[in-house]
PDB file of N, CA and C in Angstrom:
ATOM      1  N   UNK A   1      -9.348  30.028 -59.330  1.00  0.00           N
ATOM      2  CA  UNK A   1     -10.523  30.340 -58.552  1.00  0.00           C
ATOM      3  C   UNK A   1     -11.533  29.195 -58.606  1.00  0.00           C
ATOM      4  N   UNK A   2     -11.900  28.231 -59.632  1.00  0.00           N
ATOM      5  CA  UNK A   2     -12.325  27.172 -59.513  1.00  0.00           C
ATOM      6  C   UNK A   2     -12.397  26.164 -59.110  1.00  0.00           C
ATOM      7  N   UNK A   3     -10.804  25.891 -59.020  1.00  0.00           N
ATOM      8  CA  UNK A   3     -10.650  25.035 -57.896  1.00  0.00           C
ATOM      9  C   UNK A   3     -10.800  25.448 -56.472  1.00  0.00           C
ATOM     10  N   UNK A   4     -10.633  26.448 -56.486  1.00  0.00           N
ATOM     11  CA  UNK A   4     -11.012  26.831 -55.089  1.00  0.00           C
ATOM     12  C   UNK A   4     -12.506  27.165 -54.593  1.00  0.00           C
ATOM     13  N   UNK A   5     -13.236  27.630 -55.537  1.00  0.00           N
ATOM     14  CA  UNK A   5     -14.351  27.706 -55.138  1.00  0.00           C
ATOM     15  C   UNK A   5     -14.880  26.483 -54.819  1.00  0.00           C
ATOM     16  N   UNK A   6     -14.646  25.327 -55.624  1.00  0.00           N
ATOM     17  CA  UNK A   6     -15.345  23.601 -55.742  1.00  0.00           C
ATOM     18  C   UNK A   6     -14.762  23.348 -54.221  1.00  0.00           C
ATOM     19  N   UNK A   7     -13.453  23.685 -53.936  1.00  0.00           N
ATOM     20  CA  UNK A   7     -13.195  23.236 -52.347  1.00  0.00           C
ATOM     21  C   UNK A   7     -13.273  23.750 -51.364  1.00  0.00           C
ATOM     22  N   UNK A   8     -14.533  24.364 -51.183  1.00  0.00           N
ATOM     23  CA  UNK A   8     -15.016  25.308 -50.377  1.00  0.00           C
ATOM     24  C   UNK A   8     -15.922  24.504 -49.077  1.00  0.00           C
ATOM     25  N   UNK A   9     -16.046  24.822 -48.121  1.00  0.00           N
ATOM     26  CA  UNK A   9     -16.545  23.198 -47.019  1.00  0.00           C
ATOM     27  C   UNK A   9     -16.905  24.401 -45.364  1.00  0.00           C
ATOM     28  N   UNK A  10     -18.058  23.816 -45.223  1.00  0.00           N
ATOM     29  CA  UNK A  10     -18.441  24.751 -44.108  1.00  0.00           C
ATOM     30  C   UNK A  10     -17.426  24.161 -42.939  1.00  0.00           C
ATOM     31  N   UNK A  11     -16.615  25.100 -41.999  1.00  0.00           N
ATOM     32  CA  UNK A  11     -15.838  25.185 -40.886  1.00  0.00           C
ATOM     33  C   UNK A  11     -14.590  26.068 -41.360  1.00  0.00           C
ATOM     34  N   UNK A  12     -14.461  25.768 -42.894  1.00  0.00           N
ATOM     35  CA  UNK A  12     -13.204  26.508 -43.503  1.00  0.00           C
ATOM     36  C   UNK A  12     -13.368  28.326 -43.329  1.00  0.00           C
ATOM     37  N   UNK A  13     -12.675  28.640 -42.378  1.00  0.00           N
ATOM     38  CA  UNK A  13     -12.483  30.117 -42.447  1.00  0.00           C
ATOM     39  C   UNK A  13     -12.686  30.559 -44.032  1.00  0.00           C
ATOM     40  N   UNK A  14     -13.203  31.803 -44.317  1.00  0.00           N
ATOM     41  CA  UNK A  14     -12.856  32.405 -45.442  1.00  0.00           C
ATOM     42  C   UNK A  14     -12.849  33.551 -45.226  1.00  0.00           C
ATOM     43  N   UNK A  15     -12.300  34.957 -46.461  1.00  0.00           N
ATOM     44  CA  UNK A  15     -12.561  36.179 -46.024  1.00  0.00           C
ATOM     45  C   UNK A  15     -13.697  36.645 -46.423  1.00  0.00           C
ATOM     46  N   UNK A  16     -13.997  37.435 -45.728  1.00  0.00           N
ATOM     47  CA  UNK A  16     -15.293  38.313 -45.605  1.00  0.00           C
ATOM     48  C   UNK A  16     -16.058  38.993 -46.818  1.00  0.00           C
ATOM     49  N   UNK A  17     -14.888  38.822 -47.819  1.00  0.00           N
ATOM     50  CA  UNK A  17     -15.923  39.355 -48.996  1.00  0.00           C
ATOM     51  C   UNK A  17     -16.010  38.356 -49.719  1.00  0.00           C
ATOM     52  N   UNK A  18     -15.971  37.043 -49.679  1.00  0.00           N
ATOM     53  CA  UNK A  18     -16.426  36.108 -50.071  1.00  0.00           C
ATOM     54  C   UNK A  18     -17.705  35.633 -50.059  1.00  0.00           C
ATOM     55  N   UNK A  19     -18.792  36.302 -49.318  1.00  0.00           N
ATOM     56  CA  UNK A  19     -19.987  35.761 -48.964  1.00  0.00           C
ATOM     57  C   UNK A  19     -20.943  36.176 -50.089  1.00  0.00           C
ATOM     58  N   UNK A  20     -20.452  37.340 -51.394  1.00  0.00           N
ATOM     59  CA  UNK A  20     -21.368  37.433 -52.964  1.00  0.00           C
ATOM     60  C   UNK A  20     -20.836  36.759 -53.614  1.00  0.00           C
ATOM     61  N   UNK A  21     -20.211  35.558 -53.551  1.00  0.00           N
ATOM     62  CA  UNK A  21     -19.715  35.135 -54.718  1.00  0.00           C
ATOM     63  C   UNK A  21     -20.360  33.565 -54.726  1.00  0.00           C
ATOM     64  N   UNK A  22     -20.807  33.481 -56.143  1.00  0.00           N
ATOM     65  CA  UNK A  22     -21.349  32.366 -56.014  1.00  0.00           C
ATOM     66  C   UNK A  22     -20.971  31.522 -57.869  1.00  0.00           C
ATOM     67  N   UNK A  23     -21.543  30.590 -58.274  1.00  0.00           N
ATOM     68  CA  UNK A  23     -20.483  30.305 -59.707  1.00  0.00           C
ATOM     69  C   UNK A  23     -21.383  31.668 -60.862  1.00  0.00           C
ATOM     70  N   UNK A  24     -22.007  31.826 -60.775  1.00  0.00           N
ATOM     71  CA  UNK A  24     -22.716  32.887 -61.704  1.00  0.00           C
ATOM     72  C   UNK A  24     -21.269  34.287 -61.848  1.00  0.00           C
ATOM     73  N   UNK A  25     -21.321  34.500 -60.466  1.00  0.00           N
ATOM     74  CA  UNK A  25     -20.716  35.790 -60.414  1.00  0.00           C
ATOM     75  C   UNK A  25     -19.051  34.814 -61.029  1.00  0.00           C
ATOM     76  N   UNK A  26     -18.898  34.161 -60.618  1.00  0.00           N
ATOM     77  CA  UNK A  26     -17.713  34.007 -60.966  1.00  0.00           C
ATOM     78  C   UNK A  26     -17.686  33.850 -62.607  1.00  0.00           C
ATOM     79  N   UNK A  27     -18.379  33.079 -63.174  1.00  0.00           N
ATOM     80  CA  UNK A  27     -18.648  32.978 -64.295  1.00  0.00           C
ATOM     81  C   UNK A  27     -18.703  34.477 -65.287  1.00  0.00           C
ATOM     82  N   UNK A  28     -19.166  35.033 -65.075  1.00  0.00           N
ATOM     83  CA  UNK A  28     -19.328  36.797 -65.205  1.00  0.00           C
ATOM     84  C   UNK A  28     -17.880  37.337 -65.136  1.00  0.00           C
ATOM     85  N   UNK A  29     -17.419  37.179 -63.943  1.00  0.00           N
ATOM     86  CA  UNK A  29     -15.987  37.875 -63.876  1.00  0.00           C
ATOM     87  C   UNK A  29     -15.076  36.661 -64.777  1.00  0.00           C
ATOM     88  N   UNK A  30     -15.167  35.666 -65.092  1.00  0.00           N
ATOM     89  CA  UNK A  30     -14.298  35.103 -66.039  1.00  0.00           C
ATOM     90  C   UNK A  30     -14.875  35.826 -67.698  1.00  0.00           C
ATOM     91  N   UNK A  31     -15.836  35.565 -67.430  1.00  0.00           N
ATOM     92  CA  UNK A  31     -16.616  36.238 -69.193  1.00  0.00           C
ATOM     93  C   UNK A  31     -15.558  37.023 -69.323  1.00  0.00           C
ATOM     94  N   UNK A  32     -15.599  38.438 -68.449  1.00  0.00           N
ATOM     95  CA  UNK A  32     -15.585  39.704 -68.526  1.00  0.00           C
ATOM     96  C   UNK A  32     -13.600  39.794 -68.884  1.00  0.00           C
ATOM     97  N   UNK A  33     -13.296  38.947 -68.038  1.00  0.00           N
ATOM     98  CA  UNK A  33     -11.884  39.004 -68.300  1.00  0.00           C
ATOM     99  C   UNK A  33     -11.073  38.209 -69.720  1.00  0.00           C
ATOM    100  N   UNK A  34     -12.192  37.344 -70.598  1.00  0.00           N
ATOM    101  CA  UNK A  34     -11.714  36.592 -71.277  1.00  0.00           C
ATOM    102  C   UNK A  34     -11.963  37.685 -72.540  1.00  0.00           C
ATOM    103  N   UNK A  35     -12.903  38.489 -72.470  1.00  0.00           N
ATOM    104  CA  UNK A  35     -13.062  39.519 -73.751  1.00  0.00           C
ATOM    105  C   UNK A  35     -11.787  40.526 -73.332  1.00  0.00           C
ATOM    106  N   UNK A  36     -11.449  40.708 -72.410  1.00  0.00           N
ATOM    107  CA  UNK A  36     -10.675  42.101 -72.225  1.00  0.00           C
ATOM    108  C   UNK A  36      -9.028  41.358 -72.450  1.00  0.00           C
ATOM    109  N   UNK A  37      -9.291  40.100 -72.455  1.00  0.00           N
ATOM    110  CA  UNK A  37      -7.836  39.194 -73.024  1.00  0.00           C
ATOM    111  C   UNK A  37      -8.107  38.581 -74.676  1.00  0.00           C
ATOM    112  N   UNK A  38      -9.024  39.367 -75.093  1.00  0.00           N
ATOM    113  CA  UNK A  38      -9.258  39.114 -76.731  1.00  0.00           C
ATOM    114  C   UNK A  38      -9.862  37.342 -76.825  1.00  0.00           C
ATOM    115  N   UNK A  39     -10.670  37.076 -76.424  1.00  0.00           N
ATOM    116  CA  UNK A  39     -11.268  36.008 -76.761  1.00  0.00           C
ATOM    117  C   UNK A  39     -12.826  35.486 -76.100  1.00  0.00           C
ATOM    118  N   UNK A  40     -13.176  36.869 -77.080  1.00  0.00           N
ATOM    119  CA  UNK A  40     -14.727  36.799 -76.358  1.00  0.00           C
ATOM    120  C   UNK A  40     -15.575  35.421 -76.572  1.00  0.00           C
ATOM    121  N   UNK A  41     -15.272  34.698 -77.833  1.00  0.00           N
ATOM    122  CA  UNK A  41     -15.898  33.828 -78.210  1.00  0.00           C
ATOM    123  C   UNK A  41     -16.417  32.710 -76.755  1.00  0.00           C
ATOM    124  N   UNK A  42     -15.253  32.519 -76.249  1.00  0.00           N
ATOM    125  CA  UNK A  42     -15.177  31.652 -74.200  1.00  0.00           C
ATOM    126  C   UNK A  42     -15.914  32.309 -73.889  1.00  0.00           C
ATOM    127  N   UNK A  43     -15.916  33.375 -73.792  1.00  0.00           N
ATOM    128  CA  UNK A  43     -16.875  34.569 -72.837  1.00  0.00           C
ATOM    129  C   UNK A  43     -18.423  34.132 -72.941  1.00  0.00           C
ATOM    130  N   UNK A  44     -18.977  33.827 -74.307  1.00  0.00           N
ATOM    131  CA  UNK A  44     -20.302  33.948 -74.384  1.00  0.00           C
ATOM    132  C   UNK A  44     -20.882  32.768 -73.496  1.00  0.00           C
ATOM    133  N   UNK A  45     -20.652  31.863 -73.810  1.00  0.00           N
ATOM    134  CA  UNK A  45     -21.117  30.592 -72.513  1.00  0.00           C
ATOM    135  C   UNK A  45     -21.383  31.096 -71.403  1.00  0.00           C
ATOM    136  N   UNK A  46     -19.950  31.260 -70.606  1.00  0.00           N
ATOM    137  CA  UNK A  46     -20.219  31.582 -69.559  1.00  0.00           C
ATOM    138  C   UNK A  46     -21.023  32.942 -69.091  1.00  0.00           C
ATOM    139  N   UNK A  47     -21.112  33.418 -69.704  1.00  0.00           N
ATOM    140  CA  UNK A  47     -21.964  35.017 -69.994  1.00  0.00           C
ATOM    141  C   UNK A  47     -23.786  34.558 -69.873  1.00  0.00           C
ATOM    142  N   UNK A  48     -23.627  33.447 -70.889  1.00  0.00           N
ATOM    143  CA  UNK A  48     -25.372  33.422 -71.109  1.00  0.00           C
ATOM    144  C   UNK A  48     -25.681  31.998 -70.087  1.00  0.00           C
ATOM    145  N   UNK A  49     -24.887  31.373 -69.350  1.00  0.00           N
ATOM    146  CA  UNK A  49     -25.091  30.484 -68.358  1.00  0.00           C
ATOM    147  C   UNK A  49     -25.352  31.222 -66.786  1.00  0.00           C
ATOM    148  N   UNK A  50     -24.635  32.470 -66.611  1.00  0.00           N
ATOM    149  CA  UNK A  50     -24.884  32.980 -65.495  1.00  0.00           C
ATOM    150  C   UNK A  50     -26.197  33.805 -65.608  1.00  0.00           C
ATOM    151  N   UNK A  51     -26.206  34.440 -66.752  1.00  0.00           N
ATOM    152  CA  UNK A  51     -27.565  35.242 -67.111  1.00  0.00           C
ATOM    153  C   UNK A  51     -28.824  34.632 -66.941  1.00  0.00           C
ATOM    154  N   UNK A  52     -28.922  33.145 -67.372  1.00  0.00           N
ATOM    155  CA  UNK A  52     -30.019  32.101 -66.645  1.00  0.00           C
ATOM    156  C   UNK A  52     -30.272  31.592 -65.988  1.00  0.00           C
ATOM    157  N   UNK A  53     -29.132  32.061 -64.969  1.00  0.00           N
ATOM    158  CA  UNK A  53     -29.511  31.745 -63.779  1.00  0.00           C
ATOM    159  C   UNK A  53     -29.543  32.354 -62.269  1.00  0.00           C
ATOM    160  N   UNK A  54     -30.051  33.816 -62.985  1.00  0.00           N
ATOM    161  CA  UNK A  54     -30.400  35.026 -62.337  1.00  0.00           C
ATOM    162  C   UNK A  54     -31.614  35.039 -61.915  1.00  0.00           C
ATOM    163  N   UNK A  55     -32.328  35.488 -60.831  1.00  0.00           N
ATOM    164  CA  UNK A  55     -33.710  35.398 -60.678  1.00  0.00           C
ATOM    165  C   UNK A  55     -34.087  36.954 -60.962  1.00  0.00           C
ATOM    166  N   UNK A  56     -35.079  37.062 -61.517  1.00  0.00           N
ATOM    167  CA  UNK A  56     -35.817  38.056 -61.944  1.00  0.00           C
ATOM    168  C   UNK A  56     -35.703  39.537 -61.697  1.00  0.00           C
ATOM    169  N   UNK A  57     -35.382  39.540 -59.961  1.00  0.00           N
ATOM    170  CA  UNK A  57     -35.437  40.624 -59.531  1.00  0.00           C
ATOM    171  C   UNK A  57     -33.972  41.719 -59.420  1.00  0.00           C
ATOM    172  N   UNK A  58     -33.185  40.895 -59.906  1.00  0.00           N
ATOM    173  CA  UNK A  58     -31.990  41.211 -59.913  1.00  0.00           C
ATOM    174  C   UNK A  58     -31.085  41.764 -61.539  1.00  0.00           C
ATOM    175  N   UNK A  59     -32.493  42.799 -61.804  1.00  0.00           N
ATOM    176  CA  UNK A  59     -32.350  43.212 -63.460  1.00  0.00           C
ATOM    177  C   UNK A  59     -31.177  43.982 -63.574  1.00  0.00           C
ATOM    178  N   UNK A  60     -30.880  45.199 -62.595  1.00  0.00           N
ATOM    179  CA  UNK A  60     -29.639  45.692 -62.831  1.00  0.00           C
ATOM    180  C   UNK A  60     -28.231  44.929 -63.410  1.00  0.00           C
ATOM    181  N   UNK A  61     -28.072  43.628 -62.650  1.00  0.00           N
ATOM    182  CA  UNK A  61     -27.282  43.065 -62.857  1.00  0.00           C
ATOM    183  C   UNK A  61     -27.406  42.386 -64.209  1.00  0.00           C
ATOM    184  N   UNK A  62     -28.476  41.398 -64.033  1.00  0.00           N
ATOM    185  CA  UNK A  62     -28.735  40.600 -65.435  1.00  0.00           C
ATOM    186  C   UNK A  62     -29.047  42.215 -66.872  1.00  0.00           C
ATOM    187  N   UNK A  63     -28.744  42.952 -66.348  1.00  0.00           N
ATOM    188  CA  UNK A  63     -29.017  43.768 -67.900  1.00  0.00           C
ATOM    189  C   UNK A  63     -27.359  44.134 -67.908  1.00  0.00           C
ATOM    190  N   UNK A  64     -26.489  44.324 -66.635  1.00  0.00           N
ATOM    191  CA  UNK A  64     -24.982  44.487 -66.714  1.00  0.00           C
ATOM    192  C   UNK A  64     -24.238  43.544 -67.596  1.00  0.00           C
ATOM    193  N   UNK A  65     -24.892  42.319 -66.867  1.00  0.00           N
ATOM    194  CA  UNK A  65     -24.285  40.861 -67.638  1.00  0.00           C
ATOM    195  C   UNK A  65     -24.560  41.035 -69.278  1.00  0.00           C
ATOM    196  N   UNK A  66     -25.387  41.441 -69.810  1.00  0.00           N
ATOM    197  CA  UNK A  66     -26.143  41.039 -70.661  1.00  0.00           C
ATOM    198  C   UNK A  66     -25.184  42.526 -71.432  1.00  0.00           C
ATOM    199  N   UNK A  67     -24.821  43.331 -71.229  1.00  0.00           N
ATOM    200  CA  UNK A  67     -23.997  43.967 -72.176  1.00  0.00           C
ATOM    201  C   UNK A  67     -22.788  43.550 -72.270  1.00  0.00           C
ATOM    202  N   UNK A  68     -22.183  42.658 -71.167  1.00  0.00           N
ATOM    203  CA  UNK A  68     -20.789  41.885 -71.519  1.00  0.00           C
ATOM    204  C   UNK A  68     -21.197  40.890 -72.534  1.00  0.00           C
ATOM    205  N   UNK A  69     -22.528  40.685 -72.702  1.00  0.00           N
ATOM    206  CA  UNK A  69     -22.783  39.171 -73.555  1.00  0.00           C
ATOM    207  C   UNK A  69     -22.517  39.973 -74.972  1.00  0.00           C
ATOM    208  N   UNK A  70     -23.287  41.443 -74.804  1.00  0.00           N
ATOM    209  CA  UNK A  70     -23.392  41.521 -76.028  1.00  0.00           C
ATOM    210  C   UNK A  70     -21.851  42.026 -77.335  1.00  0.00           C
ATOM    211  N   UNK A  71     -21.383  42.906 -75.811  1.00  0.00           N
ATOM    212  CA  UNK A  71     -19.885  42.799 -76.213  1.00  0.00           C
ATOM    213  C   UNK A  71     -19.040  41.336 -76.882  1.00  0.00           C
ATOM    214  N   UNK A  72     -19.564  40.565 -76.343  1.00  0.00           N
ATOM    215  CA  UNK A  72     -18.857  39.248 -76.841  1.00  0.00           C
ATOM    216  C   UNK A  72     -18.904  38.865 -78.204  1.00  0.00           C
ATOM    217  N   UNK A  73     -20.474  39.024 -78.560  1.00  0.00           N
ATOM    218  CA  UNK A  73     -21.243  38.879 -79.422  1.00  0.00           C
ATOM    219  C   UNK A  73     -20.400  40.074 -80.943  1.00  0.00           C
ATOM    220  N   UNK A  74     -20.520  41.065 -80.394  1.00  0.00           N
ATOM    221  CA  UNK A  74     -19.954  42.359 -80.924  1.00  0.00           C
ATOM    222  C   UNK A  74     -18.400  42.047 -81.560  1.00  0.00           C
ATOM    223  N   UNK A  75     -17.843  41.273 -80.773  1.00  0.00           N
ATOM    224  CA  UNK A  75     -16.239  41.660 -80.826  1.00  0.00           C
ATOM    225  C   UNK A  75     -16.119  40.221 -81.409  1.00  0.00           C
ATOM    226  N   UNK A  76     -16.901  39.056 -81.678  1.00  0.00           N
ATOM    227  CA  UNK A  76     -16.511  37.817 -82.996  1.00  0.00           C
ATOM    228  C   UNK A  76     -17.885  38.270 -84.256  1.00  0.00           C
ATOM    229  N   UNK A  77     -17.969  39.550 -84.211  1.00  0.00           N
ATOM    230  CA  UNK A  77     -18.989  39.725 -85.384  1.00  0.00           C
ATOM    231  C   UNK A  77     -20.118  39.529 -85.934  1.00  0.00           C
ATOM    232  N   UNK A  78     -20.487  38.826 -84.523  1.00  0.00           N
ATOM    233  CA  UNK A  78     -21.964  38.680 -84.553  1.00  0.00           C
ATOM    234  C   UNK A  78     -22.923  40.144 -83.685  1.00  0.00           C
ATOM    235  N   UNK A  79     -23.132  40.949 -85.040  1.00  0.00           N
ATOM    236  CA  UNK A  79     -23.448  41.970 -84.631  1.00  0.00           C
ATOM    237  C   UNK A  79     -25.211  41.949 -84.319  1.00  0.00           C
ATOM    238  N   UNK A  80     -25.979  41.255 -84.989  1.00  0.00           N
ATOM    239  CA  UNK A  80     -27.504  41.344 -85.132  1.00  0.00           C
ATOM    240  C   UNK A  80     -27.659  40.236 -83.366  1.00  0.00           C
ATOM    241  N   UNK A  81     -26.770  39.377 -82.896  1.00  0.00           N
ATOM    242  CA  UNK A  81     -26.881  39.186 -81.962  1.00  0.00           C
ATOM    243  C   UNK A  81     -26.766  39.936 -80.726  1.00  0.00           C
ATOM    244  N   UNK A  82     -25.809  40.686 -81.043  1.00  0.00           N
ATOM    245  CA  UNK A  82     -25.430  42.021 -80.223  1.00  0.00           C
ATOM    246  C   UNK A  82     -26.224  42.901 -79.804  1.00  0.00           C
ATOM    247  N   UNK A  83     -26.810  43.258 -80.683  1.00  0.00           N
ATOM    248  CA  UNK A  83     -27.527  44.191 -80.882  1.00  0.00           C
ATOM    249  C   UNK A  83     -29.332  43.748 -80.089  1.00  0.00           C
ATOM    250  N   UNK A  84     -29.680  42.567 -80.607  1.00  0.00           N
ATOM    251  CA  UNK A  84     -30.644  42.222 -80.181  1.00  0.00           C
ATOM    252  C   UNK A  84     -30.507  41.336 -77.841  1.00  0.00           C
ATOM    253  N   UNK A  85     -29.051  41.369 -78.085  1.00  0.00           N
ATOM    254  CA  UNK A  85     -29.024  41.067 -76.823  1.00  0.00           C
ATOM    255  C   UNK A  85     -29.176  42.824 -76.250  1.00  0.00           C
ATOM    256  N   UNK A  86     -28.596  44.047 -76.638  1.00  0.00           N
ATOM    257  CA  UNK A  86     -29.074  45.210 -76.038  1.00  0.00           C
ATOM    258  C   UNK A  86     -30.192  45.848 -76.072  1.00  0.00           C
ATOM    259  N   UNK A  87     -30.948  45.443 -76.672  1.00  0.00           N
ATOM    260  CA  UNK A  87     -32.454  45.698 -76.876  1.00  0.00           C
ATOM    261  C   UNK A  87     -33.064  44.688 -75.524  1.00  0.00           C
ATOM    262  N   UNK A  88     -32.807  44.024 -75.573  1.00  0.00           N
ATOM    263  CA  UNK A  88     -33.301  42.407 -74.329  1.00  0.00           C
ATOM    264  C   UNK A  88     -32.670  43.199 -72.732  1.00  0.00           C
ATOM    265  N   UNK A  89     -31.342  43.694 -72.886  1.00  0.00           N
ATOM    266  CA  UNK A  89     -30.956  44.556 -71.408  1.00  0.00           C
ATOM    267  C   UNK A  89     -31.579  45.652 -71.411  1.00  0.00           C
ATOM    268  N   UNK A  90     -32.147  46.568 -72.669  1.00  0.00           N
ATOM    269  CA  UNK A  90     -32.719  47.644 -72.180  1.00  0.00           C
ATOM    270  C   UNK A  90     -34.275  47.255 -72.046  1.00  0.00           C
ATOM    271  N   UNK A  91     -34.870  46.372 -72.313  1.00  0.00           N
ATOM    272  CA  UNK A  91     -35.758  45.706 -71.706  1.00  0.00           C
ATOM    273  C   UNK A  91     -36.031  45.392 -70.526  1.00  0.00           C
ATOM    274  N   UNK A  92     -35.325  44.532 -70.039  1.00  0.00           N
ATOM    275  CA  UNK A  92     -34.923  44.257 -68.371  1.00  0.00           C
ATOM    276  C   UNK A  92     -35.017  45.027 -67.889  1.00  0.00           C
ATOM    277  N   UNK A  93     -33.968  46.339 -67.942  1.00  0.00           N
ATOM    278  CA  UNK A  93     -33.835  47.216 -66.995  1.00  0.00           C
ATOM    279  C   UNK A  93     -34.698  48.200 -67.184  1.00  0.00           C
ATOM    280  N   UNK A  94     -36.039  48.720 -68.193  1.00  0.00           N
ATOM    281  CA  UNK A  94     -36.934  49.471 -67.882  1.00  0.00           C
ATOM    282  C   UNK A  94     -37.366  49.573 -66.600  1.00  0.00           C
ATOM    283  N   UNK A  95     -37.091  51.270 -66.310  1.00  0.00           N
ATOM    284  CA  UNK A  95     -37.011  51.802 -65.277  1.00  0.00           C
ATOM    285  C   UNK A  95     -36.306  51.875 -64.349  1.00  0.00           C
ATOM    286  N   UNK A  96     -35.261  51.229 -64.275  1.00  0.00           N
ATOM    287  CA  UNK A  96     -33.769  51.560 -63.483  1.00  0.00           C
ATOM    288  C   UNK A  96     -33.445  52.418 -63.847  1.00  0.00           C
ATOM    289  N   UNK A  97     -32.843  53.212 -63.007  1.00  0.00           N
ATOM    290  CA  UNK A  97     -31.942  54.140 -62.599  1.00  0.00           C
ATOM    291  C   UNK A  97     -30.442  54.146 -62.175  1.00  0.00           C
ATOM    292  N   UNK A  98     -29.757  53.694 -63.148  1.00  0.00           N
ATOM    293  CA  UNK A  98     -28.556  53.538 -63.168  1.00  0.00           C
ATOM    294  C   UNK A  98     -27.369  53.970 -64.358  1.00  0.00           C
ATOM    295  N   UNK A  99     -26.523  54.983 -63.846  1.00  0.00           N
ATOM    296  CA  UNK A  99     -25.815  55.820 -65.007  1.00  0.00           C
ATOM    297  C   UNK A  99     -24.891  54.696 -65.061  1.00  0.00           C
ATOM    298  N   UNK A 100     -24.404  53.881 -64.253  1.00  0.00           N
ATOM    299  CA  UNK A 100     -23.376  52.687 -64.754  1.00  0.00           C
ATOM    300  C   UNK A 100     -23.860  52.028 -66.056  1.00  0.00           C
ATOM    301  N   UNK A 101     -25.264  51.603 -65.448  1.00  0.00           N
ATOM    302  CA  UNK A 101     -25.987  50.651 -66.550  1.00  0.00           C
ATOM    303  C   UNK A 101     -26.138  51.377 -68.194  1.00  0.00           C
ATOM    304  N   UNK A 102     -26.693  52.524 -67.785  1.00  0.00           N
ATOM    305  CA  UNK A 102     -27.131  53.706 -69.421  1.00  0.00           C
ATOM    306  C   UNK A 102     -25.634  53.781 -69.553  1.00  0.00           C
ATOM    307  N   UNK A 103     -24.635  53.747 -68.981  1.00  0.00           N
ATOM    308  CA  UNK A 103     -23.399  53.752 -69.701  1.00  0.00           C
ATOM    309  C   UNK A 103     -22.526  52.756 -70.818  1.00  0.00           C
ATOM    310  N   UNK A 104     -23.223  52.021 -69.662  1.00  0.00           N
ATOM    311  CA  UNK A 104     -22.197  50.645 -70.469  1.00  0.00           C
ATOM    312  C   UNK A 104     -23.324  50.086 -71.846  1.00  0.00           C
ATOM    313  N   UNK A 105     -24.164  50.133 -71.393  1.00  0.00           N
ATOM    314  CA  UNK A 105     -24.704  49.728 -72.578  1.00  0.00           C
ATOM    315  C   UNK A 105     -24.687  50.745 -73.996  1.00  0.00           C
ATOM    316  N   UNK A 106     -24.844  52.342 -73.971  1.00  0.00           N
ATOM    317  CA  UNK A 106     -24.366  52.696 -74.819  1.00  0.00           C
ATOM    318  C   UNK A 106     -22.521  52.705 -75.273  1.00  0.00           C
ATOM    319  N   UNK A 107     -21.696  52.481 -74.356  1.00  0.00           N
ATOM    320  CA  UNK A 107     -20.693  52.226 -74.812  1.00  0.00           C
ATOM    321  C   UNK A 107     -20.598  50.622 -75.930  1.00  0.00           C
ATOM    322  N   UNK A 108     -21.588  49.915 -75.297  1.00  0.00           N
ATOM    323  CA  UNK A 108     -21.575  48.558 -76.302  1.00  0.00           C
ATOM    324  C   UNK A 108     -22.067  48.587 -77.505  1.00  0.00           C
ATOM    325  N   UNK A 109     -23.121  49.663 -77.186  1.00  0.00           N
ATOM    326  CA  UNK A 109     -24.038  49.779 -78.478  1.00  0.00           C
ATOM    327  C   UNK A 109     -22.886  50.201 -79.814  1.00  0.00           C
ATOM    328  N   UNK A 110     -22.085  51.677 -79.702  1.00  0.00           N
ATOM    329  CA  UNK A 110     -20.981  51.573 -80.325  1.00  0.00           C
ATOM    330  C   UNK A 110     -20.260  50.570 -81.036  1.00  0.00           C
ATOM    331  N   UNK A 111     -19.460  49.654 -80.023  1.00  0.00           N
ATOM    332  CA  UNK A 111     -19.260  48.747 -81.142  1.00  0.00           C
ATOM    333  C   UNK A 111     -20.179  47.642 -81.721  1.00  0.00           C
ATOM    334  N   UNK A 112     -21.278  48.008 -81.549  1.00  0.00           N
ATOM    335  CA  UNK A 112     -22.073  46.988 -82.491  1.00  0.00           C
ATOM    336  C   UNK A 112     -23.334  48.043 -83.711  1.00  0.00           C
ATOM    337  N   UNK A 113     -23.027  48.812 -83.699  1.00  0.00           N
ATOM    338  CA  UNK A 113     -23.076  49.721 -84.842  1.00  0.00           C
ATOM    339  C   UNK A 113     -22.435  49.463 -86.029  1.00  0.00           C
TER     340      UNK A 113
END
C-alpha cells in the first residue's frame, strides 16, 4: 500500500473509496494490524505519528487512534504509558457520544490493569 499510495498522480483513475485515505489513516491501519500480528512495539510510531497529525476537531478519531496507541503500549508492558495515554483519549473525547469509542477504550483499559 505504500508504494502505491507514494505513486499516486492526478489523471490516474482510482476507486472511489479512496478519497479518506491519506498517510495518517494509513499509518493507523498499519499500527492496528501490526499489534493484531503480535508486534505492537512497530505499531507505536506509527500510532503516535498519525495522532499528531490530526487536527483538533477530529477527537473521535484521535481518541480511537489513541486506544490502539495505548494497546501497543499495553501489550510490550509499558503499562503507566497505557494507561496515561487512556486518560489523554478520555480527555479528548469529553463529550462524545460514541458506544464504539466507550467501548474500545474500556476494552483497553483491561489489559492495562
Amino acid at each position: 500500500m505504500d508504494d502505491t499510495y507514494e505513486q499516486r498522480a492526478s489523471g490516474i483513475a482510482e476507486p472511489e473509496w479512496v478519497y479518506w485515505m491519506n498517510r495518517g489513516e494509513i499509518d493507523v491501519m498499519a499500527g492496528r494490524c501490526l499489534i493484531e500480528l503480535g508486534e505492537p512495539a512497530r505499531a507505536e510510531p506509527l500510532l503516535s505519528n498519525a495522532i499528531d497529525g490530526y487536527e483538533a476537531d477530529h477527537v473521535r478519531e484521535v481518541a480511537l487512534y489513541m486506544s490502539w496507541l495505548a494497546e501497543s503500549y499495553a501489550r510490550v508492558g509499558e503499562m503507566d504509558a497505557a494507561r496515561d495515554t487512556l486518560v489523554r483519549a478520555r480527555e479528548v473525547s469529553h463529550g462524545v457520544n460514541s458506544v464504539r469509542l466507550d467501548t474500545r477504550i474500556q476494552e483497553v483499559e483491561g489489559l492495562a490493569d
